[in-house]
C-alpha atoms as a PDB file:
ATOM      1  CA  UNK A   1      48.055   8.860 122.186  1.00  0.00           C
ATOM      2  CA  UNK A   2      49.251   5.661 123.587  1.00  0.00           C
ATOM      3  CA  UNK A   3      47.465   3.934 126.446  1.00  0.00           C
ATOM      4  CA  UNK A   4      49.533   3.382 129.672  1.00  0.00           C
ATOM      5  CA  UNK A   5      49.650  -0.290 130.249  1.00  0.00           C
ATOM      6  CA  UNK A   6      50.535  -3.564 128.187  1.00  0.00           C
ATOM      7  CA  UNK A   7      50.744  -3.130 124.416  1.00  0.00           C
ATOM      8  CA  UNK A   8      48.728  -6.236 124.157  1.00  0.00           C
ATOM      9  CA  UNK A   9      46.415  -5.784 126.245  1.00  0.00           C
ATOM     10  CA  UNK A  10      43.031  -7.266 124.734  1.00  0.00           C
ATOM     11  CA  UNK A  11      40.598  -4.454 125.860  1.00  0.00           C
ATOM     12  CA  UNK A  12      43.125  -1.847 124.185  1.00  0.00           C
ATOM     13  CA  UNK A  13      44.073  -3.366 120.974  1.00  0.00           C
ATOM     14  CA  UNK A  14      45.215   0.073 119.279  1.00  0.00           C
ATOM     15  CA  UNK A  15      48.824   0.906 119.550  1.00  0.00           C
ATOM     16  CA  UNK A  16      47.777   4.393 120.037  1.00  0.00           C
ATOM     17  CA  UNK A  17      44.468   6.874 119.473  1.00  0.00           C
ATOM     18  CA  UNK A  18      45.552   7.992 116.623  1.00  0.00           C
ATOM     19  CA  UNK A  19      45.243   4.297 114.467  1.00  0.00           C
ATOM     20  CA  UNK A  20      41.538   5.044 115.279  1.00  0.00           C
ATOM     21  CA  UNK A  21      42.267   8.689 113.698  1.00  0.00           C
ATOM     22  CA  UNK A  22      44.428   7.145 111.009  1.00  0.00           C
ATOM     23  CA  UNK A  23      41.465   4.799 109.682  1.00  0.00           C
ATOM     24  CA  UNK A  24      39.038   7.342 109.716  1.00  0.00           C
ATOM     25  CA  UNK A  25      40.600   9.562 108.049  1.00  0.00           C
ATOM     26  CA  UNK A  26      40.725   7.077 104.932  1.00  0.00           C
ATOM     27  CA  UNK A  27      37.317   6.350 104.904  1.00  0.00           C
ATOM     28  CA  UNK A  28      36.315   9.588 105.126  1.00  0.00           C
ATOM     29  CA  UNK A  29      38.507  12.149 103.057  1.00  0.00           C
ATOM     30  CA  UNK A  30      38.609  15.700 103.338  1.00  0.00           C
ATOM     31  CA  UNK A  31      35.678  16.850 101.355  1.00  0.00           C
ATOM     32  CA  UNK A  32      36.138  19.763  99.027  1.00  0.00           C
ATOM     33  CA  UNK A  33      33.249  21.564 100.137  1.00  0.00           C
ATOM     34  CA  UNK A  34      31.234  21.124 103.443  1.00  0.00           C
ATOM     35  CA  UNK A  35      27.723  22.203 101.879  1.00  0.00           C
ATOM     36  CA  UNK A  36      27.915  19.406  99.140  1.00  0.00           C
ATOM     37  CA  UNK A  37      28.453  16.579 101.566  1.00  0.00           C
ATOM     38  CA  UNK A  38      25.034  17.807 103.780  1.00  0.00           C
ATOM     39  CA  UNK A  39      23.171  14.647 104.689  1.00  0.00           C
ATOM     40  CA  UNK A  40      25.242  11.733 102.359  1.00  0.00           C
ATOM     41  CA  UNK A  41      28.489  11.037 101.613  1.00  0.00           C
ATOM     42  CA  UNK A  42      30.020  11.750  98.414  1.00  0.00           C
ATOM     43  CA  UNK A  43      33.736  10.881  98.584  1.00  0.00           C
ATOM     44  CA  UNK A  44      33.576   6.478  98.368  1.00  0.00           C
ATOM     45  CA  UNK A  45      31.583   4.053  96.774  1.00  0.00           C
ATOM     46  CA  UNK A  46      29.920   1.699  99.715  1.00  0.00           C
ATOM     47  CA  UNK A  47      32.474  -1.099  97.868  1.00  0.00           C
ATOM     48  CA  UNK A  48      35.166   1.387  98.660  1.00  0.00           C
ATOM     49  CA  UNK A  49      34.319   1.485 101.671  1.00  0.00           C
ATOM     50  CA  UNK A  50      33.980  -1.913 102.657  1.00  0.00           C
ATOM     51  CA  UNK A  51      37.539  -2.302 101.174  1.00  0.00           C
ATOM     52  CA  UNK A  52      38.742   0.121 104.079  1.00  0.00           C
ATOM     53  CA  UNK A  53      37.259  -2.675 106.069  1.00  0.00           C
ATOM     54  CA  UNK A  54      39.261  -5.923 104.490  1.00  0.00           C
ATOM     55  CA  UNK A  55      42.182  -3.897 104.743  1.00  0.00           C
ATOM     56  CA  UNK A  56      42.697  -2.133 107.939  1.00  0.00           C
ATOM     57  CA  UNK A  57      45.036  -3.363 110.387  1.00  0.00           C
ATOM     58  CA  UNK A  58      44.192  -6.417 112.757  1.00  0.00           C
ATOM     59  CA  UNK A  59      44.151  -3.679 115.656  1.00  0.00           C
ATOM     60  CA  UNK A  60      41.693  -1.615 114.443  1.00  0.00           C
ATOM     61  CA  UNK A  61      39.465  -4.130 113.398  1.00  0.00           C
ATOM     62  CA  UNK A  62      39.950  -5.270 117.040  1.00  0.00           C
ATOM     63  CA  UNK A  63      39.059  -2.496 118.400  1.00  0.00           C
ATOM     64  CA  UNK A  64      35.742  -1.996 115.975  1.00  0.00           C
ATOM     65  CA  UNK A  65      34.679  -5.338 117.307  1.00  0.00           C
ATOM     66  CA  UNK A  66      34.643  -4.417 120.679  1.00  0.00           C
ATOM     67  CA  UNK A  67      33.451  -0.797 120.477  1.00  0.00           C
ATOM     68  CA  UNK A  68      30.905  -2.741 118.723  1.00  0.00           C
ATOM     69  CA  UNK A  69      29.784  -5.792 121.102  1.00  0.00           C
ATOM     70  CA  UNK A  70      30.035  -3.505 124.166  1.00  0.00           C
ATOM     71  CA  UNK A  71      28.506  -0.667 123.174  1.00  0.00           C
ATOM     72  CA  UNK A  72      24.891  -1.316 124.613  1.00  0.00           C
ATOM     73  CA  UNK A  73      22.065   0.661 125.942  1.00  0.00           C
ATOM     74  CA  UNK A  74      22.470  -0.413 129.190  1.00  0.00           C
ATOM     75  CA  UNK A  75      26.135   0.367 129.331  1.00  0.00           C
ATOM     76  CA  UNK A  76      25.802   4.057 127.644  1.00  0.00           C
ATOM     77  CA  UNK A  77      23.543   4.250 130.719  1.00  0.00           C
ATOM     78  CA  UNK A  78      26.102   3.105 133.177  1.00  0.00           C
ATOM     79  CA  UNK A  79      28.414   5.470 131.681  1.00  0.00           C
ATOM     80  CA  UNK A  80      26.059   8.451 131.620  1.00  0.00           C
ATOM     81  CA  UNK A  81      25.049   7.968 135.264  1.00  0.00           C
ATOM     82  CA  UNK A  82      28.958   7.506 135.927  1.00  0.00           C
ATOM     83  CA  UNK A  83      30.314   9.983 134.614  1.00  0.00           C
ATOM     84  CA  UNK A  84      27.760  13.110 133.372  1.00  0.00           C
ATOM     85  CA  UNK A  85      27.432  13.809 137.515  1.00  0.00           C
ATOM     86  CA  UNK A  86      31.218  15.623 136.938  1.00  0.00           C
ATOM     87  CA  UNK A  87      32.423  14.608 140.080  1.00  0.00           C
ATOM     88  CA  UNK A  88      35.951  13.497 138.797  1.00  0.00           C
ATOM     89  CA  UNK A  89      37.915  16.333 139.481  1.00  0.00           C
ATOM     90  CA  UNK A  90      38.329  19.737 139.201  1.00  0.00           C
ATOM     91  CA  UNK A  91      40.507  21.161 136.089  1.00  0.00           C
ATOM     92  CA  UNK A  92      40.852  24.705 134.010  1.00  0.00           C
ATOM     93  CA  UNK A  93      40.752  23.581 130.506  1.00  0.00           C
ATOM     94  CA  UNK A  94      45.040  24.413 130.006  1.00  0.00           C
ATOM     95  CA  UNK A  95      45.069  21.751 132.575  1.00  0.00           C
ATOM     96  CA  UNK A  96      42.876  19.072 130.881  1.00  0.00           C
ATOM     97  CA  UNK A  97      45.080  19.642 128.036  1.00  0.00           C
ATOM     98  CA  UNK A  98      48.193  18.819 129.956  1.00  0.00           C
ATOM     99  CA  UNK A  99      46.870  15.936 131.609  1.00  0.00           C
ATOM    100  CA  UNK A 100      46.097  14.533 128.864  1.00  0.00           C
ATOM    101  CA  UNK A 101      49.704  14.901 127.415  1.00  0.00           C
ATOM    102  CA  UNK A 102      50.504  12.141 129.758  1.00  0.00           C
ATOM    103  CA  UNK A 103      49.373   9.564 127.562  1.00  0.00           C
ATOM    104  CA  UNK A 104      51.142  10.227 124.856  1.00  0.00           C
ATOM    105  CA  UNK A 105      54.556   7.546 124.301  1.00  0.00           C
ATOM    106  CA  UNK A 106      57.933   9.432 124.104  1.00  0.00           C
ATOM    107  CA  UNK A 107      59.049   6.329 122.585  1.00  0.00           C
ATOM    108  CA  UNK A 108      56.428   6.151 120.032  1.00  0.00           C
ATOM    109  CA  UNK A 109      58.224   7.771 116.844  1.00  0.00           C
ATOM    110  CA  UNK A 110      54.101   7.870 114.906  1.00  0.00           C
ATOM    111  CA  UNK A 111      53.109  10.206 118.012  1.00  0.00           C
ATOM    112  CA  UNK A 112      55.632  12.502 118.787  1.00  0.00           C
ATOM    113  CA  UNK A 113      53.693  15.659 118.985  1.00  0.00           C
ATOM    114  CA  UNK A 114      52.151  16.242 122.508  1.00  0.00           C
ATOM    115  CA  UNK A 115      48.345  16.248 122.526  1.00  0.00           C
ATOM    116  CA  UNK A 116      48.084  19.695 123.399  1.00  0.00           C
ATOM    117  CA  UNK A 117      50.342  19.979 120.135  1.00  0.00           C
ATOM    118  CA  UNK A 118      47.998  18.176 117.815  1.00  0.00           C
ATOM    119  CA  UNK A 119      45.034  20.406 119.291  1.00  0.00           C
ATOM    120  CA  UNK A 120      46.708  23.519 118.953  1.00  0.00           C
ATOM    121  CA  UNK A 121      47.473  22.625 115.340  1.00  0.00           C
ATOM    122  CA  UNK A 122      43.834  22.064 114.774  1.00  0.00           C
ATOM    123  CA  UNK A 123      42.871  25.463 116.335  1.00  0.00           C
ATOM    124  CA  UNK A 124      45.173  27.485 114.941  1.00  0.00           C
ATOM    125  CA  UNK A 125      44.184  26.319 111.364  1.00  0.00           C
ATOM    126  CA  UNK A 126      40.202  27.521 112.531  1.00  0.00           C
ATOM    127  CA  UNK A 127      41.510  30.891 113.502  1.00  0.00           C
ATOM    128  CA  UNK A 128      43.958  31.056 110.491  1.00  0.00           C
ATOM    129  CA  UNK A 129      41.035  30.739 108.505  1.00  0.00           C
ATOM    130  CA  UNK A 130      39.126  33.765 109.986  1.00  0.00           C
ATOM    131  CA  UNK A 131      36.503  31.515 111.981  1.00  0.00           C
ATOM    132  CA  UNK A 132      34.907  33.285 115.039  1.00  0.00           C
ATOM    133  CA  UNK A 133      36.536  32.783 118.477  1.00  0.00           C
ATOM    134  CA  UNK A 134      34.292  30.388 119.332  1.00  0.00           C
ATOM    135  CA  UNK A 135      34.923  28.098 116.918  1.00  0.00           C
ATOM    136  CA  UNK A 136      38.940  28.455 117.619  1.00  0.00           C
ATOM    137  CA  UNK A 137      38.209  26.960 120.907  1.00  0.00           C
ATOM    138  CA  UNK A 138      35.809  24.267 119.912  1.00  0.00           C
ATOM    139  CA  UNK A 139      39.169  22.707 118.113  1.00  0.00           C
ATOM    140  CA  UNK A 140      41.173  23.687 121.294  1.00  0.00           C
ATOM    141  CA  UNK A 141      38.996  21.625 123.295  1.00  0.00           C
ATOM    142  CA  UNK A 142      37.334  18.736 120.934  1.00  0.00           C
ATOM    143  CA  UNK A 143      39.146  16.108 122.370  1.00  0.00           C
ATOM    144  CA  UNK A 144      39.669  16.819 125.890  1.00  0.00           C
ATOM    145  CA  UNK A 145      37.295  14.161 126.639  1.00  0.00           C
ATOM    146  CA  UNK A 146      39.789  11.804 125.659  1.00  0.00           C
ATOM    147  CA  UNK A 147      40.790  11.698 129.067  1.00  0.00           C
ATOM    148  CA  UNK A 148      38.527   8.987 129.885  1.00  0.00           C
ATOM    149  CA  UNK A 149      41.587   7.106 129.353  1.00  0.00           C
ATOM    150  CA  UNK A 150      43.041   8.627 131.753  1.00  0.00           C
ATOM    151  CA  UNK A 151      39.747   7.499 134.239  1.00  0.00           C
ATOM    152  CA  UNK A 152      40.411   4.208 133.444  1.00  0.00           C
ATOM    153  CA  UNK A 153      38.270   3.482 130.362  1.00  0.00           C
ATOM    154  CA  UNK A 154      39.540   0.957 127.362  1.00  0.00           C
ATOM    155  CA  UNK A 155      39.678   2.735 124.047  1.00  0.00           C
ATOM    156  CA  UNK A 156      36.717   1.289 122.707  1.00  0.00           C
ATOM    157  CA  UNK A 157      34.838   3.230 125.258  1.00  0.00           C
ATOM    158  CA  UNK A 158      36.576   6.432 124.496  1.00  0.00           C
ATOM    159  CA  UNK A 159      37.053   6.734 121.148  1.00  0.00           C
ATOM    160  CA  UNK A 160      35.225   5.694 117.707  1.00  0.00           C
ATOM    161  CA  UNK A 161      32.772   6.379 114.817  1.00  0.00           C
ATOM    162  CA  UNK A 162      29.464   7.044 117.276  1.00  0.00           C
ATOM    163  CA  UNK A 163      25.756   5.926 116.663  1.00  0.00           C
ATOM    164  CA  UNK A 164      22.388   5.509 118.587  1.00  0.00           C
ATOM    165  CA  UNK A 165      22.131   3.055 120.919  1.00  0.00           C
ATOM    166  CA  UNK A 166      18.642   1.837 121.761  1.00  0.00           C
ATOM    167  CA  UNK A 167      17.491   1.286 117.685  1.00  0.00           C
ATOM    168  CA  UNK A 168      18.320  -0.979 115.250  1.00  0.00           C
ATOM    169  CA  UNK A 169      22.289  -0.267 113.824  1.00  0.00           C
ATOM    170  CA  UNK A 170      22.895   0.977 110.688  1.00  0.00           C
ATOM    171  CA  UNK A 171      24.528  -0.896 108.104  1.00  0.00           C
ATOM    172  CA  UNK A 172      26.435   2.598 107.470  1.00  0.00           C
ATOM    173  CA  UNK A 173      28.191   1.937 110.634  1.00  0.00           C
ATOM    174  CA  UNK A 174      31.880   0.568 109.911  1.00  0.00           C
ATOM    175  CA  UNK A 175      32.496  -3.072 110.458  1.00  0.00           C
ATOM    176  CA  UNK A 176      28.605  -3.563 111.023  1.00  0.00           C
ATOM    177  CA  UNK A 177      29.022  -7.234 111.143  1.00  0.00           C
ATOM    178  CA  UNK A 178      30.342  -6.769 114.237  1.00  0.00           C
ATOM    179  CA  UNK A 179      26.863  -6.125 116.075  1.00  0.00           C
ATOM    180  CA  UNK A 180      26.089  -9.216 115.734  1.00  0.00           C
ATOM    181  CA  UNK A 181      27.970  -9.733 118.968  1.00  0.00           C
ATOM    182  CA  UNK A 182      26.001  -7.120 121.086  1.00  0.00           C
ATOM    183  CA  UNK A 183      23.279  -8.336 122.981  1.00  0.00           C
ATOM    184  CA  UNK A 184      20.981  -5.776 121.862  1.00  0.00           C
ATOM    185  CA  UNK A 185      20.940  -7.149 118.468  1.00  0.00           C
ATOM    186  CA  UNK A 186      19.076  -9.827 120.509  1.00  0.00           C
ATOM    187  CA  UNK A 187      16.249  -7.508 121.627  1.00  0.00           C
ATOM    188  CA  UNK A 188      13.516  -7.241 118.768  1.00  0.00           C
ATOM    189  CA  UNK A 189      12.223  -4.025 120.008  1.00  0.00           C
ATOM    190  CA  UNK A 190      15.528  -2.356 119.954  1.00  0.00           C
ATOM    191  CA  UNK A 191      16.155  -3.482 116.338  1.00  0.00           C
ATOM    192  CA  UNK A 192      13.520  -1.160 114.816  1.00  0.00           C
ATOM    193  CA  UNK A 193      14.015   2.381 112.912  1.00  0.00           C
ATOM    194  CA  UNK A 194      12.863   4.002 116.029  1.00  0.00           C
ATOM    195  CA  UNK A 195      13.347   1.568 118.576  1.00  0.00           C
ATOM    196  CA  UNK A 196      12.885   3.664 122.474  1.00  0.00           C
ATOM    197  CA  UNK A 197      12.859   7.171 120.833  1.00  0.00           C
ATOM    198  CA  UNK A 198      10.044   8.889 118.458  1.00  0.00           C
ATOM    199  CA  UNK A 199      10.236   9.983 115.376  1.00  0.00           C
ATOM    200  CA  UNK A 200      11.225  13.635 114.936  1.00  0.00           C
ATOM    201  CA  UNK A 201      11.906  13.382 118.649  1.00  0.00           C
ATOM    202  CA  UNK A 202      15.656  15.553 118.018  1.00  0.00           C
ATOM    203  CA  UNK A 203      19.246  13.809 118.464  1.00  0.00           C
ATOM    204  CA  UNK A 204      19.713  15.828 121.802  1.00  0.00           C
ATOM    205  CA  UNK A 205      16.900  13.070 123.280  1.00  0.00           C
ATOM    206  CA  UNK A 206      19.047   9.957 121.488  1.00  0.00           C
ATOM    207  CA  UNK A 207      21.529   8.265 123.480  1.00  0.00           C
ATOM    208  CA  UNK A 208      25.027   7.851 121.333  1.00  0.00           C
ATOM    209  CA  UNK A 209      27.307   5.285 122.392  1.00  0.00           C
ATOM    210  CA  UNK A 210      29.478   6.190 124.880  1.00  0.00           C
ATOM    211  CA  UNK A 211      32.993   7.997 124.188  1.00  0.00           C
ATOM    212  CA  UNK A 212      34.860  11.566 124.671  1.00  0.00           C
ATOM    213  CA  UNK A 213      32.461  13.569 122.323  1.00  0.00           C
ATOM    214  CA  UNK A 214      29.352  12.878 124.646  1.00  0.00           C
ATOM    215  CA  UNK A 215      31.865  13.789 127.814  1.00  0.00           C
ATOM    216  CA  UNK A 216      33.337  17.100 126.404  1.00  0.00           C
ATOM    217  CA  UNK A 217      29.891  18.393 125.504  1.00  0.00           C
ATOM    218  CA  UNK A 218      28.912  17.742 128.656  1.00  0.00           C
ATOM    219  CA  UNK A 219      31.809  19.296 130.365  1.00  0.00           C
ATOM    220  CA  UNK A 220      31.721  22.665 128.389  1.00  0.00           C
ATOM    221  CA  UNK A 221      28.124  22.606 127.185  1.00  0.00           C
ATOM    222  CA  UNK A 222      27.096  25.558 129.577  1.00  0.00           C
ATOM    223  CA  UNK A 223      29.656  27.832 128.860  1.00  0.00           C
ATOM    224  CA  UNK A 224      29.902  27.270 124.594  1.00  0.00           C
ATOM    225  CA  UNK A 225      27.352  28.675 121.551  1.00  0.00           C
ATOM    226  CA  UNK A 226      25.088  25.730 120.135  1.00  0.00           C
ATOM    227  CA  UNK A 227      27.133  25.903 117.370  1.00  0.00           C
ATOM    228  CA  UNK A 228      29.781  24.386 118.946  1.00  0.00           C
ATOM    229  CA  UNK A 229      27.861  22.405 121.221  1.00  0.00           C
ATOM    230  CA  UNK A 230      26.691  20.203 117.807  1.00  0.00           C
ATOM    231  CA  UNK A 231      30.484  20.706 116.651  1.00  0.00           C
ATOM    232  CA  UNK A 232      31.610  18.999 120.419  1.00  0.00           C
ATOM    233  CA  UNK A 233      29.151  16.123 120.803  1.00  0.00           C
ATOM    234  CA  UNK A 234      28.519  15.135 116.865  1.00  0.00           C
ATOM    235  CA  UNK A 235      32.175  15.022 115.349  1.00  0.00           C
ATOM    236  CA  UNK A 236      32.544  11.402 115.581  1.00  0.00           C
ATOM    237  CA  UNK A 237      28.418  11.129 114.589  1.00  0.00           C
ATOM    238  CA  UNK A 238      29.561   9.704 111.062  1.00  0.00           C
ATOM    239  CA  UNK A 239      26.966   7.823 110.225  1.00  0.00           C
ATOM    240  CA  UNK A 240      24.449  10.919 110.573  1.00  0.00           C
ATOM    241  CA  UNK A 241      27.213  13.960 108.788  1.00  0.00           C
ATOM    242  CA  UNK A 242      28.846  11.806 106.596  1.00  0.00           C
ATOM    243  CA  UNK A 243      26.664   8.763 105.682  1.00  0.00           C
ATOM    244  CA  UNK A 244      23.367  10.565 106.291  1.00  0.00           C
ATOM    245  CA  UNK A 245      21.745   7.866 108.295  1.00  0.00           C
ATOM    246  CA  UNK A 246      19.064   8.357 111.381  1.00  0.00           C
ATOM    247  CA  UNK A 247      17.035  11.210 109.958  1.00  0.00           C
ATOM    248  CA  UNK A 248      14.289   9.887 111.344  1.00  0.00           C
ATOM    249  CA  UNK A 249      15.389  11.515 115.053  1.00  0.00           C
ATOM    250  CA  UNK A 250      16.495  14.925 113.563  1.00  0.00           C
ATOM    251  CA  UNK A 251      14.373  17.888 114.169  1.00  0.00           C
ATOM    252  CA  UNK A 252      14.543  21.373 112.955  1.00  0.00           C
ATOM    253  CA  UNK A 253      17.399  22.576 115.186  1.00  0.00           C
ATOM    254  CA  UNK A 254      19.548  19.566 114.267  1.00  0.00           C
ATOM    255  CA  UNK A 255      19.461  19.692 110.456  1.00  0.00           C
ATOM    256  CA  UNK A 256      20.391  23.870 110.687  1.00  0.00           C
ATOM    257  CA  UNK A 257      23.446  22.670 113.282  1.00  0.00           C
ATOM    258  CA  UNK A 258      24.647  19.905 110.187  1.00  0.00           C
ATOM    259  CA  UNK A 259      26.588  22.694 108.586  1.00  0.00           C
ATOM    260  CA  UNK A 260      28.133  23.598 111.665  1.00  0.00           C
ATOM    261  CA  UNK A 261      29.416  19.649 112.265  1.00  0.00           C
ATOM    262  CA  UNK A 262      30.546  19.153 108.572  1.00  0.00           C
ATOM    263  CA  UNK A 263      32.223  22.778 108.528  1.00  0.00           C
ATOM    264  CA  UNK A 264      34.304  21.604 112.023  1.00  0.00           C
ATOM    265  CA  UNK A 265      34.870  18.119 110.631  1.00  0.00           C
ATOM    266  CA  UNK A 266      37.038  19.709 107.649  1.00  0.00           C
ATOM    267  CA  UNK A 267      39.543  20.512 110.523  1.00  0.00           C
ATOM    268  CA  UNK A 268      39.359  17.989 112.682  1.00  0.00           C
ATOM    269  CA  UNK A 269      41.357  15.122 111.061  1.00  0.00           C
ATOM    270  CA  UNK A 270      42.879  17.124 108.874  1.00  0.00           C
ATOM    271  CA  UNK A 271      45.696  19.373 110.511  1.00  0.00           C
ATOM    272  CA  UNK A 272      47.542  16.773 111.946  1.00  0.00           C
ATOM    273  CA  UNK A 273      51.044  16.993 110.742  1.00  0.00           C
ATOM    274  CA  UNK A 274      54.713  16.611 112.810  1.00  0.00           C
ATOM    275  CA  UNK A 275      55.393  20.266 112.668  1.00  0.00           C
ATOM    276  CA  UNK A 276      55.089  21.257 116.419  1.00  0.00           C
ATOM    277  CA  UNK A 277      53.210  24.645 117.045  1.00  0.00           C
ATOM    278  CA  UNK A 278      55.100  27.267 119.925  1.00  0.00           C
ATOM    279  CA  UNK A 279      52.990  26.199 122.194  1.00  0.00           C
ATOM    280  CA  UNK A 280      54.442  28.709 125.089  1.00  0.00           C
ATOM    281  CA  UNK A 281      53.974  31.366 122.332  1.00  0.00           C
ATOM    282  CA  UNK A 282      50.653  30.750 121.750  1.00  0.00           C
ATOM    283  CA  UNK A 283      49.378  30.005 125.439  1.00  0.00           C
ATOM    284  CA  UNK A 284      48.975  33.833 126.522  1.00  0.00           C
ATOM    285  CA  UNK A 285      46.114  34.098 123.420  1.00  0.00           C
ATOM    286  CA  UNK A 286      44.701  30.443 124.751  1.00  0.00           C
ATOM    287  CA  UNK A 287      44.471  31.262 127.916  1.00  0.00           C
ATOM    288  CA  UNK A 288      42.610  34.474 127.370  1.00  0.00           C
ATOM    289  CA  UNK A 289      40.507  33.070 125.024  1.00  0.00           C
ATOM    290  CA  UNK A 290      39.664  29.955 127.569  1.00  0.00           C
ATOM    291  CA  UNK A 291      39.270  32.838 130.079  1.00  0.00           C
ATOM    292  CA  UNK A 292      36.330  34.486 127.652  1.00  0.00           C
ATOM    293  CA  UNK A 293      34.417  31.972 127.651  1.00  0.00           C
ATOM    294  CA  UNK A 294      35.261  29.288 130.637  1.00  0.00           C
ATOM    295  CA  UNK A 295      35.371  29.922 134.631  1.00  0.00           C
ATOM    296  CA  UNK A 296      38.665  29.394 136.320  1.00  0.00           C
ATOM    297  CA  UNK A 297      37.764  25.404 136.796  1.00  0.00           C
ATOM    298  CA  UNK A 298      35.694  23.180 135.323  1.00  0.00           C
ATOM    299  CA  UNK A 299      33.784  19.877 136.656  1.00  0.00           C
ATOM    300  CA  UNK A 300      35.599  16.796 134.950  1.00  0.00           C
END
């Protein structure tokens, strides 16, 4: 998913989205079974993981440091008040997914699946796998938020491993050195466990930093089960699923939704591959089951 504009251009150091994908994906591998991984990660050592670190590309790392330094509580605000008013545009969800096919690099021979290919791949394994309609559309639409991009926003404000913003940063976080550029880390009172929030206060009152999963739930949170709403707005939430970091905000509701976001997360790095799906053979089914669920036209 290349970004339209210079290749080096300093605020979008990635080649493409999927780098950020790419790295992920290493840190993180597929776990074997959803349930054991509930709460704390399982798969890497923390030296193992810091090894990810030394080694990943000079772009990523680039990126990291300024999802890092610019992700503040003041500018998740900005970005909430910006954007979560959904007065962009108007767009059915087939359309979303073909707008977004405009970033993607014909000349790029690591992308050369459309994005509406790669997401079709990742819904199509869901339904392969018997998983109610529902959930087939939660991996149809995951990333649609990723059009940000397309609003203008760097990649740092788009994509990337999410965590609270307002609290004191985990040392779970990837890269967590890098903080020590954001102002916040500045601010005493937003460097404790709790920092603005309360305890037990439930991760639908904690501000994440800003990026697509916070837009897409947004966009389709009205229309979609809670199931899916936790799959939508929590898959990049790593350091809560995976690393099982900032329990002190979780309430009841959140820690039943956990096996939702781990079950979701088996599929959604994890289907990627440079088969290309039919996707004019599979639109009629798409578009019905968009229909089922979604009006005519959403708010972007």
């Amino acid at each position: 998913m290349t970004i339209p504009g210079k290749p080096t251009d300093p605020q979008n150091p990635l080649g493409d989205l999927e780098e950020w994908d790419d790295f992920v994906k290493e840190r993180y591998p597929k776990p074997a079974d959803a349930e054991s991984l509930v709460g704390t990660n399982q798969d890497k050592t923390e030296e193992q993981f810091r090894d990810y670190e030394t080694e990943a590309r000079s772009s990523v790392r680039d990126f990291y440091r300024l999802n890092h330094q610019g992700q503040t509580l003041d500018f998740v605000r900005q970005k909430r008040d910006e954007y979560l008013n959904l007065e962009r545009r108007e767009m059915s969800v087939w359309e979303a997914a073909e707008f977004l096919n405009t970033l993607v690099d014909d000349s790029d021979p690591d992308t050369d699946l459309s994005q509406l290919a790669h997401l079709l791949q990742t819904s199509e394994q869901i339904r392969s796998d018997g998983h109610p309609r529902w959930f087939i559309l939660a991996g149809l639409i995951h990333d649609l938020g990723k059009v940000l991009c397309l609003f203008g926003e760097p990649q740092w404000a788009v994509v990337g491993d999410t965590f609270p913003v307002g609290c004191a940063f985990s040392d779970k976080i990837v890269f967590p050195n890098y903080f020590d550029d954001n102002p916040d880390k500045q601010d005493a009172g937003l460097q404790t466990p709790l920092g603005i929030y309360e305890e037990g206060c439930g991760l639908d009152k904690v501000m994440l930093s800003w990026g697509h999963d916070e837009y897409i739930y947004h966009v389709t949170k009205d229309h979609m089960p809670l199931e899916a709403q936790y799959m939508l707005r929590y898959h990049s939430f790593y350091p809560w699923h995976r690393e099982g970091e900032y329990s002190q905000f979780t309430n009841e509701q959140d820690r039943g939704m956990l096996k939702w976001v781990l079950e979701f997360n088996r599929y959604d790095l994890y289907t990627k591959s440079h088969k290309a799906p039919d996707v004019e053979a599979l639109r009629p089914y798409y578009e019905d089951l968009i229909a089922e669920f979604f009006p005519a036209k959403l708010r972007w």
